[in-house]
PDB file of N, CA and C in Angstrom:
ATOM      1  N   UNK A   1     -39.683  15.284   9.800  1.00  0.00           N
ATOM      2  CA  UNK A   1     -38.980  14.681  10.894  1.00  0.00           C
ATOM      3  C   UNK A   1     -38.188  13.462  10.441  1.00  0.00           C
ATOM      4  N   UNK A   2     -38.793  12.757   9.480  1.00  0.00           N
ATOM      5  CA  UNK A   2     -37.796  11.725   8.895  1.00  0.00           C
ATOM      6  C   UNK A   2     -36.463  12.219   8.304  1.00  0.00           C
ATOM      7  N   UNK A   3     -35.851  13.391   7.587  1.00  0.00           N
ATOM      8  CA  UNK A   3     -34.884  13.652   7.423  1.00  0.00           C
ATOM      9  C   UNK A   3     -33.992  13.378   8.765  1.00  0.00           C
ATOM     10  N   UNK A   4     -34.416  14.085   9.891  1.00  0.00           N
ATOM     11  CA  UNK A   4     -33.286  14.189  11.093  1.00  0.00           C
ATOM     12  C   UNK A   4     -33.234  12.595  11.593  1.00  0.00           C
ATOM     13  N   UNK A   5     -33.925  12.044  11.551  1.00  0.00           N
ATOM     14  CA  UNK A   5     -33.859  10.769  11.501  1.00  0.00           C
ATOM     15  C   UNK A   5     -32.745   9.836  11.049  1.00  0.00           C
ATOM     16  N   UNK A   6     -32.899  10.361   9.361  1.00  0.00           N
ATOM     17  CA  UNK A   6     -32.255   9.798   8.410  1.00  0.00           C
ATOM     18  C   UNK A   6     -30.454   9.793   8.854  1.00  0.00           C
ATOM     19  N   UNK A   7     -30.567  11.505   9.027  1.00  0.00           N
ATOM     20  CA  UNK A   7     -29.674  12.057   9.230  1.00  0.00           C
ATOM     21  C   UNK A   7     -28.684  11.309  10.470  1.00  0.00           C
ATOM     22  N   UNK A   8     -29.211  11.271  11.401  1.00  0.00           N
ATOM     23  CA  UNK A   8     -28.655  10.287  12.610  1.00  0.00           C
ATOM     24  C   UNK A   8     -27.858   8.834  12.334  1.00  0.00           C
ATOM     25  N   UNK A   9     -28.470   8.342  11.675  1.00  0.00           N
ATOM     26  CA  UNK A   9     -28.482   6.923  11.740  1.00  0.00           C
ATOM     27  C   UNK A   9     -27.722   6.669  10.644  1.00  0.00           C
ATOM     28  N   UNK A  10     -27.147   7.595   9.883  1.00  0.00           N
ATOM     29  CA  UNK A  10     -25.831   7.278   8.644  1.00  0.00           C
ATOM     30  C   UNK A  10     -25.213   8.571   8.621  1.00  0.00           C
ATOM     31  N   UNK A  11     -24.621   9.149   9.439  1.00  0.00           N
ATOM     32  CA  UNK A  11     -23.900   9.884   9.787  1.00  0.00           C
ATOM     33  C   UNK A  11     -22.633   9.120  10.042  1.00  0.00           C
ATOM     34  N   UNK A  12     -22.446   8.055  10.637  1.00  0.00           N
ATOM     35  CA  UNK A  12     -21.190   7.450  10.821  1.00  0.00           C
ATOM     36  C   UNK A  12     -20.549   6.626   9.378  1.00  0.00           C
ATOM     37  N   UNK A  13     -21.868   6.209   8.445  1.00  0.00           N
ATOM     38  CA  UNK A  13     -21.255   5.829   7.371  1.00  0.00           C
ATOM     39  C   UNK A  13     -20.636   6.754   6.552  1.00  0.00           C
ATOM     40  N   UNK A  14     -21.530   8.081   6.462  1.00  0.00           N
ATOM     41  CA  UNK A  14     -20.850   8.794   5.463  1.00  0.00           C
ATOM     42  C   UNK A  14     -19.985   9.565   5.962  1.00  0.00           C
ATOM     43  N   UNK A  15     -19.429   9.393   7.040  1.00  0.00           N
ATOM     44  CA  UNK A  15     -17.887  10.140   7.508  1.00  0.00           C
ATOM     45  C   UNK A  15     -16.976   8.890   7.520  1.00  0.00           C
ATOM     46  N   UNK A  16     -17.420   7.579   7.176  1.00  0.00           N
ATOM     47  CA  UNK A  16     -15.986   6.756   6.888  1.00  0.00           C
ATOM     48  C   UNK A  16     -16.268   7.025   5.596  1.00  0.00           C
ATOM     49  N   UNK A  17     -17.611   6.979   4.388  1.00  0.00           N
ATOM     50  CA  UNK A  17     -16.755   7.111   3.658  1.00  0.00           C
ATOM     51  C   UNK A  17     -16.255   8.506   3.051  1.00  0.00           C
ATOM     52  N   UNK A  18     -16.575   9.268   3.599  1.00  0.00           N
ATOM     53  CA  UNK A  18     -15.874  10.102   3.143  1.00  0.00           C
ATOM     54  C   UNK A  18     -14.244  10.126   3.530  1.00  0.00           C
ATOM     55  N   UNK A  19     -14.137   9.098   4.535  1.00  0.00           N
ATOM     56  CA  UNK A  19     -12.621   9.210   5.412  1.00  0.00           C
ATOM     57  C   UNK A  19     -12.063   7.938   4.259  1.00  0.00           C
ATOM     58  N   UNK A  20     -12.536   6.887   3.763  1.00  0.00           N
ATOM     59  CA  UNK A  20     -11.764   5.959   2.831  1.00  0.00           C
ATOM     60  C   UNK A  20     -11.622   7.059   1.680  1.00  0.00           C
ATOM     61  N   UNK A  21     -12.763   7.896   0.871  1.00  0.00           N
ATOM     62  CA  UNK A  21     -12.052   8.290  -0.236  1.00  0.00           C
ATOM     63  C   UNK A  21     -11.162   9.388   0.019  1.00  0.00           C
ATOM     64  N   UNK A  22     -10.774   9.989   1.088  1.00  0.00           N
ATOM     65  CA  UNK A  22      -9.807  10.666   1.081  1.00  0.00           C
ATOM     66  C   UNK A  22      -8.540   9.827   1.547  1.00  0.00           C
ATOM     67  N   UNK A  23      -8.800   9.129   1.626  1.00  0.00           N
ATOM     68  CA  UNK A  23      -7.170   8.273   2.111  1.00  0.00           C
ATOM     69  C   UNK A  23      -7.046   7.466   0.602  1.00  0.00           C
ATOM     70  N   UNK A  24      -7.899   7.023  -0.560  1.00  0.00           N
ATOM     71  CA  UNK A  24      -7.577   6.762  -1.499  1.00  0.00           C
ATOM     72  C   UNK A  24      -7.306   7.621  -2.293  1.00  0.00           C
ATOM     73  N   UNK A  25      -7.491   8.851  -2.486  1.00  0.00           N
ATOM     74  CA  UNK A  25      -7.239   9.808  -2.424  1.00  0.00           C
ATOM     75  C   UNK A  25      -5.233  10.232  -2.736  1.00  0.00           C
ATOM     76  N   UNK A  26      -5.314  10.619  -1.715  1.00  0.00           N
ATOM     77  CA  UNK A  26      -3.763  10.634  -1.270  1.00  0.00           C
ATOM     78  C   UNK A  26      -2.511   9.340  -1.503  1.00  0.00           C
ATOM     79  N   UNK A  27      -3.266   7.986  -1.674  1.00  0.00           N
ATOM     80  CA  UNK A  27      -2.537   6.889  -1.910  1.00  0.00           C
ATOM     81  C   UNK A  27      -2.234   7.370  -3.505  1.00  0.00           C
ATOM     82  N   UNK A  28      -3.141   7.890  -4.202  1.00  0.00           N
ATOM     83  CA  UNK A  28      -3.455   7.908  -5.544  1.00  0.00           C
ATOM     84  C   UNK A  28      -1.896   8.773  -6.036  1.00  0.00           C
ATOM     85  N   UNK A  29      -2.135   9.802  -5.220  1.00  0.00           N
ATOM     86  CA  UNK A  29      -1.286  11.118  -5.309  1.00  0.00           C
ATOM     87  C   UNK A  29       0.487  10.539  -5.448  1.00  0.00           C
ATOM     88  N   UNK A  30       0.370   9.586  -4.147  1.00  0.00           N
ATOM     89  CA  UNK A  30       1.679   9.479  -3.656  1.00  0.00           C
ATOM     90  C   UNK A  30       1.894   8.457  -4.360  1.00  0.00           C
ATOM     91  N   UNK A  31       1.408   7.620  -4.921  1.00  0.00           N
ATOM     92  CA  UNK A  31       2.003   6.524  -6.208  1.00  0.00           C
ATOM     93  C   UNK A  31       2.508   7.208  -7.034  1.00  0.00           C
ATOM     94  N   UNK A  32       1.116   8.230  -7.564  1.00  0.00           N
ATOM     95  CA  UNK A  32       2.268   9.665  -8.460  1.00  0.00           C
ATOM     96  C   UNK A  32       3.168   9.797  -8.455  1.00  0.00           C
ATOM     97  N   UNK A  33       3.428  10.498  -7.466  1.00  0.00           N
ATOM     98  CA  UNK A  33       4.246  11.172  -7.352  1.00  0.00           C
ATOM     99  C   UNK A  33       5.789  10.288  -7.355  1.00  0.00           C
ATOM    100  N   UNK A  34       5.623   8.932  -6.421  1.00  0.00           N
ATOM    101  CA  UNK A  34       6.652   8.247  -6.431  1.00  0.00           C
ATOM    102  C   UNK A  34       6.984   7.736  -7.835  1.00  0.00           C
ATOM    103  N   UNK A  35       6.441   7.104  -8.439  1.00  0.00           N
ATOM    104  CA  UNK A  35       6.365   6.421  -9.925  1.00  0.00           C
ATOM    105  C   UNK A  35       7.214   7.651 -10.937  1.00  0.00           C
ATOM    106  N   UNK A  36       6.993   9.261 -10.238  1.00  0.00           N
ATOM    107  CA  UNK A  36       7.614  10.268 -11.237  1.00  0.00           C
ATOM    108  C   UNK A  36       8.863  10.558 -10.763  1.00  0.00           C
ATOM    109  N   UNK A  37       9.179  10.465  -9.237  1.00  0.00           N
ATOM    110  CA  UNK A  37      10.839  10.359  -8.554  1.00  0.00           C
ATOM    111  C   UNK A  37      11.404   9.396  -8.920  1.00  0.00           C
ATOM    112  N   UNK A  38      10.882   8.131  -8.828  1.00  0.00           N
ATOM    113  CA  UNK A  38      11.920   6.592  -8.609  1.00  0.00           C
ATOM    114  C   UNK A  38      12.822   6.765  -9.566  1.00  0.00           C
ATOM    115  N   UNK A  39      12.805   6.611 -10.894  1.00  0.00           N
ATOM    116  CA  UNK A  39      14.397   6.407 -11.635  1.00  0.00           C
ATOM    117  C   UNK A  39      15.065   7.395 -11.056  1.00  0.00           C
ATOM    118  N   UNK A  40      15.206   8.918 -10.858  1.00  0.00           N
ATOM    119  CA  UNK A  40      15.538   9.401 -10.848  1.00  0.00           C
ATOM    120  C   UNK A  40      16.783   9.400  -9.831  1.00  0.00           C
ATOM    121  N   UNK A  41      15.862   9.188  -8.573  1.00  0.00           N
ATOM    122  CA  UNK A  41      16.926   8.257  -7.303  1.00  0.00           C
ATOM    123  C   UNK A  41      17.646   7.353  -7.034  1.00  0.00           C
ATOM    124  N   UNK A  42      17.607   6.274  -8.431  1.00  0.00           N
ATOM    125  CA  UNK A  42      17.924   5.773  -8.354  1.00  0.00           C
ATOM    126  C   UNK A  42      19.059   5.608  -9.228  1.00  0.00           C
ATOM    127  N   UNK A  43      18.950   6.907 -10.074  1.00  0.00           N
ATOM    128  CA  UNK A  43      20.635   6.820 -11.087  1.00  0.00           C
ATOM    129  C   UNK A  43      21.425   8.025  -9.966  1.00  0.00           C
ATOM    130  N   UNK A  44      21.313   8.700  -8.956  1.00  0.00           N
ATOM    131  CA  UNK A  44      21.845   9.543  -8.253  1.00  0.00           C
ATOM    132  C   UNK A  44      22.609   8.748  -7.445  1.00  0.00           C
ATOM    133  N   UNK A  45      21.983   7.509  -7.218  1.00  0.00           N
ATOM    134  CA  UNK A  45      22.801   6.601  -5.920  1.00  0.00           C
ATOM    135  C   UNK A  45      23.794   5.558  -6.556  1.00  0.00           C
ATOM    136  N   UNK A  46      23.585   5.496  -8.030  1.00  0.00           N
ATOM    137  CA  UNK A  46      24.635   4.837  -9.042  1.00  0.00           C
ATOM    138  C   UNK A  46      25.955   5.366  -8.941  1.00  0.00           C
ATOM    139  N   UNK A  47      25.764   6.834  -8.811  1.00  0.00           N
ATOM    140  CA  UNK A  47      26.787   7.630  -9.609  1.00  0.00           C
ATOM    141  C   UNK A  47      27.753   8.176  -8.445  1.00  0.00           C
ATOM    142  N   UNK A  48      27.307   7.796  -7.093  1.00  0.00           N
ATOM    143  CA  UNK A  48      28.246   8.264  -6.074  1.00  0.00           C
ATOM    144  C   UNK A  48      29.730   7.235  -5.915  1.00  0.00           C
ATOM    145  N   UNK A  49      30.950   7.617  -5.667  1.00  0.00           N
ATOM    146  CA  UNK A  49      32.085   7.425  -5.769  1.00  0.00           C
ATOM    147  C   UNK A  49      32.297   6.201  -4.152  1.00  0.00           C
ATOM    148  N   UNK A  50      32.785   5.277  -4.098  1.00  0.00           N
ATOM    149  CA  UNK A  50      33.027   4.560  -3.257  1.00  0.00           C
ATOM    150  C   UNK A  50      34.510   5.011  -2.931  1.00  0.00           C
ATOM    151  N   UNK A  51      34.580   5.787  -1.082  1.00  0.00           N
ATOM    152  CA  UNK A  51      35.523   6.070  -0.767  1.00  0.00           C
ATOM    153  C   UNK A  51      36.743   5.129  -0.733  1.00  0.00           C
ATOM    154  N   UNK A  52      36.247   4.105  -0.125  1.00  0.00           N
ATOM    155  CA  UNK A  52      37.180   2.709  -0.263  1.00  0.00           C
ATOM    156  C   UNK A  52      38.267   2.268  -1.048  1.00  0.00           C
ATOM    157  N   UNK A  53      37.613   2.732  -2.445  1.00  0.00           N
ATOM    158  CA  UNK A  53      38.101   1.897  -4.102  1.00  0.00           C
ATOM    159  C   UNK A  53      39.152   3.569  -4.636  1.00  0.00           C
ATOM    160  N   UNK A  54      40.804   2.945  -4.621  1.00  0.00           N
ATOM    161  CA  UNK A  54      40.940   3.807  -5.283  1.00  0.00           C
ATOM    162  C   UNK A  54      40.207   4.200  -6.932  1.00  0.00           C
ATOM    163  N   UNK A  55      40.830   5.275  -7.318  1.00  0.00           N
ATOM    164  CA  UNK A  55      40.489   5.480  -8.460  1.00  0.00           C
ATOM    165  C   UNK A  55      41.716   4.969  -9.511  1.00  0.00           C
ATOM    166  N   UNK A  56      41.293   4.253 -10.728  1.00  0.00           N
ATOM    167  CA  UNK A  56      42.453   3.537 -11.178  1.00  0.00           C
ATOM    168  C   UNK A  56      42.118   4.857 -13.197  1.00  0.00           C
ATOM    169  N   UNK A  57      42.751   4.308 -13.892  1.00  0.00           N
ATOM    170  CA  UNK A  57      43.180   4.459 -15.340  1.00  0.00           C
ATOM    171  C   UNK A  57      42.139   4.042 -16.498  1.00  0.00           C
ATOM    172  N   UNK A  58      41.419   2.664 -15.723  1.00  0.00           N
ATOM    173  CA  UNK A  58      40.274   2.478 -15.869  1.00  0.00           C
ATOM    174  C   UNK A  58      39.295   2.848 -16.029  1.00  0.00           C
ATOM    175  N   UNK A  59      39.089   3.131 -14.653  1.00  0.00           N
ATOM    176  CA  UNK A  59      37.615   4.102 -14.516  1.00  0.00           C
ATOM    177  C   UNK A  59      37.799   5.431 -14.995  1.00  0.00           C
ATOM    178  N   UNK A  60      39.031   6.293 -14.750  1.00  0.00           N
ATOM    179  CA  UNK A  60      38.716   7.310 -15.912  1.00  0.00           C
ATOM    180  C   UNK A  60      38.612   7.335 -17.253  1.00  0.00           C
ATOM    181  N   UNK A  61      39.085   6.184 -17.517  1.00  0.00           N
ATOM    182  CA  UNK A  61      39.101   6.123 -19.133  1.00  0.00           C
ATOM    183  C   UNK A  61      37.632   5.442 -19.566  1.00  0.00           C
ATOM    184  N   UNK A  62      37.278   5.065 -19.193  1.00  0.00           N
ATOM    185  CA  UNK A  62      35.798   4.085 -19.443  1.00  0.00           C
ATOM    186  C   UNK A  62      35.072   3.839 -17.759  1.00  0.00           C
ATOM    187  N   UNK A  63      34.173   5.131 -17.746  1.00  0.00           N
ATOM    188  CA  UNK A  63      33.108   5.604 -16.639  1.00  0.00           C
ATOM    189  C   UNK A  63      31.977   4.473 -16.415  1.00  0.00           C
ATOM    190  N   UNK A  64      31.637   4.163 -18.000  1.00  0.00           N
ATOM    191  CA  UNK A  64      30.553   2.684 -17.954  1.00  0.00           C
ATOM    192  C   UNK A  64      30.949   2.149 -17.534  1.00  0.00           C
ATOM    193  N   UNK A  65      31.857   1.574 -17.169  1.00  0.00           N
ATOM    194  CA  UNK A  65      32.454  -0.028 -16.913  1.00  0.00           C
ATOM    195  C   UNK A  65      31.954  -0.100 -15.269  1.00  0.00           C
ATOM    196  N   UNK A  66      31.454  -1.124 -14.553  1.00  0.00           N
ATOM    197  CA  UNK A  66      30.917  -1.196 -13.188  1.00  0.00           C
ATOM    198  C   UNK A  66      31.828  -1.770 -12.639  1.00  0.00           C
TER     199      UNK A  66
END
């Protein structure tokens, strides 16, 4: 009878923690995952053309130049 006991009275602990390690969990994942996108997004948004600015002699001739 002491099991059902037991059972009662930390039932709420071990469903948070089972609810923190799955949310650390997923934080884990999504740092991943971000840390393996970020440069990537961030030379895509370099490389788009500003409608504004014509295009001069310059920039086709030397693309590096900012």
């Amino acid at each position: 009878m002491g099991i059902h006991y037991d059972y009662k009275s930390t039932r709420s602990a071990k469903l948070m923690e089972k609810q923190a390690k799955r949310e650390k969990k997923l934080a884990e994942r999504k740092a991943k995952r971000l840390a393996k996108e970020g440069p990537k997004k961030d030379q895509d948004k370099s490389k788009i053309l500003d409608a504004s600015k014509p295009i001069t002699l310059d920039f086709l001739t030397n693309p590096d130049k900012e």
